[in-house]
C-alpha atoms as a PDB file:
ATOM      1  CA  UNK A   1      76.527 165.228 208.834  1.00  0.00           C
ATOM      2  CA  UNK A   2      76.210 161.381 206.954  1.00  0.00           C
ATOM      3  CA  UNK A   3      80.020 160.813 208.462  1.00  0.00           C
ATOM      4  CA  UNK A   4      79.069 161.867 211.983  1.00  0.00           C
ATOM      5  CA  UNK A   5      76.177 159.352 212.255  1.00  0.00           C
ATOM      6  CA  UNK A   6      78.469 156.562 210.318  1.00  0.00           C
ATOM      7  CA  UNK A   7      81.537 156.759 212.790  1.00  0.00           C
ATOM      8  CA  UNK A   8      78.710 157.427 215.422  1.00  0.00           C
ATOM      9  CA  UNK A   9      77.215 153.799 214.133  1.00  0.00           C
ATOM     10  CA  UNK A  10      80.717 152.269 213.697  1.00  0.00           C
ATOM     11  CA  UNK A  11      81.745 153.621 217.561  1.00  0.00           C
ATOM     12  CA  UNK A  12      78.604 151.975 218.808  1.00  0.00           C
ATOM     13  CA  UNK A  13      79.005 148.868 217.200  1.00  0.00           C
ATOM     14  CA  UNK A  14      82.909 148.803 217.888  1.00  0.00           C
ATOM     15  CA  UNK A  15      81.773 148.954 222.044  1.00  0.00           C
ATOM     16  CA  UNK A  16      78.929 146.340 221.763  1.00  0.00           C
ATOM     17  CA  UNK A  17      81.326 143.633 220.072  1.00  0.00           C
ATOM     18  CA  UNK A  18      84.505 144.518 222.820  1.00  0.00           C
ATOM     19  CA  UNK A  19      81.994 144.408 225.295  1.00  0.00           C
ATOM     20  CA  UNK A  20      80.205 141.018 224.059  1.00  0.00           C
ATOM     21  CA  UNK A  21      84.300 139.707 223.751  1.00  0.00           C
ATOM     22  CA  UNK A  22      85.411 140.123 226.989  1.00  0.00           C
ATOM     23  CA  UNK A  23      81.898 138.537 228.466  1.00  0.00           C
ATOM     24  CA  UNK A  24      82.539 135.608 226.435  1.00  0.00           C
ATOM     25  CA  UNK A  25      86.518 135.129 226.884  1.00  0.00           C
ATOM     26  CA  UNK A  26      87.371 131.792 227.973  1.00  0.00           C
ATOM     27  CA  UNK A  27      91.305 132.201 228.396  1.00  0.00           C
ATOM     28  CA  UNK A  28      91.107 133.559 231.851  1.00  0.00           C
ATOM     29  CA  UNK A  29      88.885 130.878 232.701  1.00  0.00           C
ATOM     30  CA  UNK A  30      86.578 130.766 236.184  1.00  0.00           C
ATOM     31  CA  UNK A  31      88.495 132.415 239.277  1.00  0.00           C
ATOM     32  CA  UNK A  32      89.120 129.054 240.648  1.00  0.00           C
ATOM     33  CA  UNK A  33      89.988 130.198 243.814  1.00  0.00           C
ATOM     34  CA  UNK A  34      87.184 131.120 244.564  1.00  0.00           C
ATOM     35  CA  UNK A  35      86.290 127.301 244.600  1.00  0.00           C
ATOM     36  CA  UNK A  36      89.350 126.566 246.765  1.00  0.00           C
ATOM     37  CA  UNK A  37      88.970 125.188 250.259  1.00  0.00           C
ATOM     38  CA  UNK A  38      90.727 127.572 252.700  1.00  0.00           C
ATOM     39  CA  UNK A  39      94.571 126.430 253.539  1.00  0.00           C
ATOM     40  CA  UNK A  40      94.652 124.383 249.966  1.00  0.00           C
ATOM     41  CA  UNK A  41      98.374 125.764 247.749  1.00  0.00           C
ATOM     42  CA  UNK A  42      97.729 127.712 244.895  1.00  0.00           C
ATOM     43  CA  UNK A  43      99.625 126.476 241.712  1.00  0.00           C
ATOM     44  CA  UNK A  44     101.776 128.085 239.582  1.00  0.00           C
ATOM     45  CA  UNK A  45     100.555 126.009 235.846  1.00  0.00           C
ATOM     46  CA  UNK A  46     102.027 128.430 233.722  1.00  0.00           C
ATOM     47  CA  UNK A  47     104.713 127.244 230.878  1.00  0.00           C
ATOM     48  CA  UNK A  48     107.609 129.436 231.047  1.00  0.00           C
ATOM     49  CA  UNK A  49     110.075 130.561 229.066  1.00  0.00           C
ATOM     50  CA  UNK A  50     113.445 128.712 230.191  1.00  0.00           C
ATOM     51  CA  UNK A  51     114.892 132.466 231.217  1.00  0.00           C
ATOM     52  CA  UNK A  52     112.129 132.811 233.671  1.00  0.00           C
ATOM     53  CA  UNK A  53     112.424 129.518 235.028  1.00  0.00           C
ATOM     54  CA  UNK A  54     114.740 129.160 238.533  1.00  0.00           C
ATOM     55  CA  UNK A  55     116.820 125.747 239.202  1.00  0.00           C
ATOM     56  CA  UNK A  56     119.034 124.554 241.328  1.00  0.00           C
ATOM     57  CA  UNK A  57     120.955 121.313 240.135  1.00  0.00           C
ATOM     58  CA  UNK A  58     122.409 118.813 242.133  1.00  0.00           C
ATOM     59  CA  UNK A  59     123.847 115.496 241.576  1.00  0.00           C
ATOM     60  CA  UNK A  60     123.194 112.331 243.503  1.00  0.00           C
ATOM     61  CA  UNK A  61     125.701 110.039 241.450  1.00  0.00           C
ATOM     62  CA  UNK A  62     129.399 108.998 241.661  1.00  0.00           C
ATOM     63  CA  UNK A  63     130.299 111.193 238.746  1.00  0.00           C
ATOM     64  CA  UNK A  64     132.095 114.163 240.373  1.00  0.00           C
ATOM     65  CA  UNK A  65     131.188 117.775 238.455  1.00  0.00           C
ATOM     66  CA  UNK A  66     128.210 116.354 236.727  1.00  0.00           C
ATOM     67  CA  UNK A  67     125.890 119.114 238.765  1.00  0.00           C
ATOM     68  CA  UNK A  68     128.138 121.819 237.439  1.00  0.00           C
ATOM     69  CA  UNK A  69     128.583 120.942 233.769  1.00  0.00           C
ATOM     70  CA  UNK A  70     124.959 120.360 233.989  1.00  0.00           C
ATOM     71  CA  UNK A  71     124.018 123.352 234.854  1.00  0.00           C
ATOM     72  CA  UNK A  72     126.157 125.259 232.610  1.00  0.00           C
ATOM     73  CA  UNK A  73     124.394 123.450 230.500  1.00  0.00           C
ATOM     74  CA  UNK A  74     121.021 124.601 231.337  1.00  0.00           C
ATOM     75  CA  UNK A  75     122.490 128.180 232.181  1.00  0.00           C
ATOM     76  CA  UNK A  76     123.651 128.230 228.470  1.00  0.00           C
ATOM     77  CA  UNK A  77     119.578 127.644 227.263  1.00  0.00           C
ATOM     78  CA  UNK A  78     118.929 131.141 229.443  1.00  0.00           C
ATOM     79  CA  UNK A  79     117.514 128.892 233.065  1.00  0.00           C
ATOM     80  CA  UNK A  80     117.959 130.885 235.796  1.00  0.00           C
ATOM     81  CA  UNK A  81     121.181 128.553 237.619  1.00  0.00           C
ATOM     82  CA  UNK A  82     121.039 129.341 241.645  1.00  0.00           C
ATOM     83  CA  UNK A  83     122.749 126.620 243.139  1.00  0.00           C
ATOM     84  CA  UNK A  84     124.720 123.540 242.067  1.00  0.00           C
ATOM     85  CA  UNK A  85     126.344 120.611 243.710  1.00  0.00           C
ATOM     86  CA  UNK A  86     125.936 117.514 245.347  1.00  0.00           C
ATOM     87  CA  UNK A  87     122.601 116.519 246.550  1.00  0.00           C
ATOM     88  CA  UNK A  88     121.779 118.153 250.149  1.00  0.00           C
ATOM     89  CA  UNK A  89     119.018 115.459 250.973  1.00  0.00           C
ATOM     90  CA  UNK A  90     121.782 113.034 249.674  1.00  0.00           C
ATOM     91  CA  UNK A  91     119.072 110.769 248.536  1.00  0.00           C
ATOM     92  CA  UNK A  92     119.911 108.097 245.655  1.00  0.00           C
ATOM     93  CA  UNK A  93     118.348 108.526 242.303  1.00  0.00           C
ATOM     94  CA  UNK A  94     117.975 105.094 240.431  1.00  0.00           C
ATOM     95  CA  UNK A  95     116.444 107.013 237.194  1.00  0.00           C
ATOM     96  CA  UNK A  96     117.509 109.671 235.100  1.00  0.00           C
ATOM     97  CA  UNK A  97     116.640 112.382 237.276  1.00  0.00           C
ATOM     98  CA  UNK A  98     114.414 113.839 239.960  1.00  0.00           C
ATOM     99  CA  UNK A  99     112.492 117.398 240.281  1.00  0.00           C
ATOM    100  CA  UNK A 100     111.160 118.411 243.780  1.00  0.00           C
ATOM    101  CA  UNK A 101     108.959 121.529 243.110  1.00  0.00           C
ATOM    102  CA  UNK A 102     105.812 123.074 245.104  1.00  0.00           C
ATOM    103  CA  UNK A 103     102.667 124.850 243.765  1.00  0.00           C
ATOM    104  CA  UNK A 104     104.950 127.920 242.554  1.00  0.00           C
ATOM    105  CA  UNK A 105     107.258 125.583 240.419  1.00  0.00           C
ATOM    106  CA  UNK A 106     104.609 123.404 239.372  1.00  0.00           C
ATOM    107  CA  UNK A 107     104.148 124.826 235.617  1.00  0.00           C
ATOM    108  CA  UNK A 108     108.020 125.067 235.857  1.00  0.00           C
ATOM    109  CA  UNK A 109     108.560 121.510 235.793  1.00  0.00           C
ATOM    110  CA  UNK A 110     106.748 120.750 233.348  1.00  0.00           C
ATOM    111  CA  UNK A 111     109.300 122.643 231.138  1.00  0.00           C
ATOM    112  CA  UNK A 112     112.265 120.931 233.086  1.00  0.00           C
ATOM    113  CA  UNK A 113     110.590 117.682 232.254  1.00  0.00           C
ATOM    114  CA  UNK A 114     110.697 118.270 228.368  1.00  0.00           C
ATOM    115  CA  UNK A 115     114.449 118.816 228.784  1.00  0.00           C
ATOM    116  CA  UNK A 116     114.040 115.109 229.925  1.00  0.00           C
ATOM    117  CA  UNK A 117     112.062 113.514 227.230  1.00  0.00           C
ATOM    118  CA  UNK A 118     109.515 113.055 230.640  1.00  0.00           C
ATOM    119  CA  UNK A 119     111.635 110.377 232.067  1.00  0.00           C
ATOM    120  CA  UNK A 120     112.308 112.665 235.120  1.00  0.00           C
ATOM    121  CA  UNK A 121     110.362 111.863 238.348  1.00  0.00           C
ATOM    122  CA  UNK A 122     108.430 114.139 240.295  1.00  0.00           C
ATOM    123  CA  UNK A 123     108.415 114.934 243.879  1.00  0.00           C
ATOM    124  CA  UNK A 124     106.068 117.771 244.766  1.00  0.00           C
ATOM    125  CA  UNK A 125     105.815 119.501 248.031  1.00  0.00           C
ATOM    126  CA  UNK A 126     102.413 121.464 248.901  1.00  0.00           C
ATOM    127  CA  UNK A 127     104.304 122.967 251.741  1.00  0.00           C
ATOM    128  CA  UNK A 128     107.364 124.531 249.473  1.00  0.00           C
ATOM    129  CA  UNK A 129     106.927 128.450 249.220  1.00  0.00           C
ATOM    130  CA  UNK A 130     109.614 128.868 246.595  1.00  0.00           C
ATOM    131  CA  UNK A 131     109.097 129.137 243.127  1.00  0.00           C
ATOM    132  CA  UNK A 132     112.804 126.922 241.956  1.00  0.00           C
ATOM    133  CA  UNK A 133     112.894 123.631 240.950  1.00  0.00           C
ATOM    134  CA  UNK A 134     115.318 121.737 241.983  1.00  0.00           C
ATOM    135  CA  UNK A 135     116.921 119.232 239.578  1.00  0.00           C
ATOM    136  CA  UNK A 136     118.448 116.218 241.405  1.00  0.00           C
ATOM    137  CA  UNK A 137     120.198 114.000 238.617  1.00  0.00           C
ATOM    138  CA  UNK A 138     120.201 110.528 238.491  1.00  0.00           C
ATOM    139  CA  UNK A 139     122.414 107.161 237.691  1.00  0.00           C
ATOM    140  CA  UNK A 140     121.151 106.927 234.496  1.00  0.00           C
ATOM    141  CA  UNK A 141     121.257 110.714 233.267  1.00  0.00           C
ATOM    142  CA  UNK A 142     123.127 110.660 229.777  1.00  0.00           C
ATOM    143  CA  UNK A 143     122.592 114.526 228.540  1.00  0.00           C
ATOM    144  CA  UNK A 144     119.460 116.980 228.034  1.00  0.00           C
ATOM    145  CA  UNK A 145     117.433 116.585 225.070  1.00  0.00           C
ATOM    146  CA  UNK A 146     117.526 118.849 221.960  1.00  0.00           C
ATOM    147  CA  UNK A 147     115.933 121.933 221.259  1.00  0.00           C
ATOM    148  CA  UNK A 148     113.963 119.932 218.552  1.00  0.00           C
ATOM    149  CA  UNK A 149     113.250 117.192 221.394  1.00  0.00           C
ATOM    150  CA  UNK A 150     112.380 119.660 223.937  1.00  0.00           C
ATOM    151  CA  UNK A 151     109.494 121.216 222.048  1.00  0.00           C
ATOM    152  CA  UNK A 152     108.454 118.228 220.547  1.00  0.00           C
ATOM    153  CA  UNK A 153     108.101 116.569 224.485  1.00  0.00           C
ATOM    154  CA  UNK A 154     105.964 119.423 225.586  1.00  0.00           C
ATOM    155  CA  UNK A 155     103.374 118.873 222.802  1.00  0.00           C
ATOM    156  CA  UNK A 156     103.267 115.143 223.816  1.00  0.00           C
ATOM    157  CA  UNK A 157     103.414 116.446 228.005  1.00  0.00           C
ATOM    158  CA  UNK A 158     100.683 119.011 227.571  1.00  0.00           C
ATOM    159  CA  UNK A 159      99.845 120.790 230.426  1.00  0.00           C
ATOM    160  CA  UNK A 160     100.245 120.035 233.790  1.00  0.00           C
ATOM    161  CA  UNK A 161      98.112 118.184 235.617  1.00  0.00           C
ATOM    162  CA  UNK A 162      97.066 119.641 239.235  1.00  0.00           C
ATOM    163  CA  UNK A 163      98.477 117.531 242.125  1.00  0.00           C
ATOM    164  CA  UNK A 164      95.875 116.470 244.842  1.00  0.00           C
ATOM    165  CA  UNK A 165      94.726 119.070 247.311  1.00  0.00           C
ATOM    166  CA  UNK A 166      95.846 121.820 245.130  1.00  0.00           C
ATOM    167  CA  UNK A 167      94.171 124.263 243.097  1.00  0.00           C
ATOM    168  CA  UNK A 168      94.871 127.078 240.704  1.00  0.00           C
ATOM    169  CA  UNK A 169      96.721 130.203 240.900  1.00  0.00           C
ATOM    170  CA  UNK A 170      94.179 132.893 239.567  1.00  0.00           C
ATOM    171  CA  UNK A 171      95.075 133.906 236.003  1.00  0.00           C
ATOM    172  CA  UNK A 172      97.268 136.746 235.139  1.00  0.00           C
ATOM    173  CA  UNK A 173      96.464 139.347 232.747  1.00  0.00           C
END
C-alpha cells in the first residue's frame, strides 16, 4: 500500500513539473503573428541543414561554366541544386556574390552566406513566394569557404536579422 501512495506522489509531482515546463518554455517564443499587421510576409528564420536548403546558381561573370562547377560544388555539400546558368536578370555583380531570397528563404541565406565568409550581398524580395535562394556569383568569387570556415562564419553571423515590414513565421514544433 506504501508503493501505491509513493508512485501516486511521484505521478503527481511528475505532472505538476511538465505542466510548470511547458508554461515557462521560452523556445517557441510569443506567436508573433499575432502581432503582425495584416498583408506583412511571414519569414522563414530558421537555420537549415544544407540538404534542406534549395538554390539555384547563376553566374553573372565572363568565366563560362563557373555556375555549373559551382553548383556541383554546393550539390556535393547535400544543397538542394535546381537550376544553374547564366544570370536571367543579367545584372552585373561587382562583389563576390549576390543572394535574392524572400521571407521563405530568409533563414536560408543566412546559411548560404557562411559559405561566403558574409561577403555575399543581399537582395530580399517581400513579394517572392518561393522558398530557393538564388545564388548570383560575382567578379570577384574565388571558391566557397571550408567546412571549418563555414561553421565558424555562422557563429560570428548569428541569426538573421528580420528585414523591414516583415515579421515571423510562427514556430514549428
Amino acid at each position: 500500500m506504501r508503493a501505491l501512495v509513493v508512485v501516486g506522489v511521484l505521478v503527481v509531482f511528475a505532472l505538476v513539473f511538465v505542466g510548470v515546463a511547458l508554461v515557462r518554455d521560452s523556445q517557441g517564443g510569443e506567436a508573433p503573428s499575432a502581432n503582425c499587421p495584416e498583408g506583412w510576409p511571414r519569414a522563414d528564420m530558421v537555420l537549415r541543414e544544407s540538404k534542406d536548403i534549395k538554390i539555384n546558381v547563376y553566374n553573372a561573370t565572363d568565366t563560362q561554366g563557373l555556375a555549373e562547377s559551382v553548383a556541383d560544388d554546393f550539390a556535393g555539400r547535400e544543397f538542394q541544386v535546381q537550376k544553374k546558368g547564366n544570370d536571367p536578370k543579367k545584372k552585373g555583380v561587382d562583389g563576390v556574390a549576390l543572394l535574392r531570397y524572400g521571407p521563405k528563404g530568409l533563414g536560408s541565406s543566412q546559411v548560404i552566406r557562411a559559405f561566403f565568409l558574409d561577403k555575399a550581398e543581399t537582395e530580399y524580395d517581400p513579394n517572392r513566394q518561393d522558398d530557393v535562394v538564388d545564388v548570383v556569383l560575382g567578379s570577384q568569387f574565388q571558391q566557397l569557404a571550408t567546412p571549418t570556415e563555414v561553421n565558424q562564419s555562422l557563429v560570428d553571423l548569428g541569426s538573421p536579422q528580420l528585414p523591414p515590414g516583415t515579421c515571423t513565421e510562427k514556430a514549428r514544433a
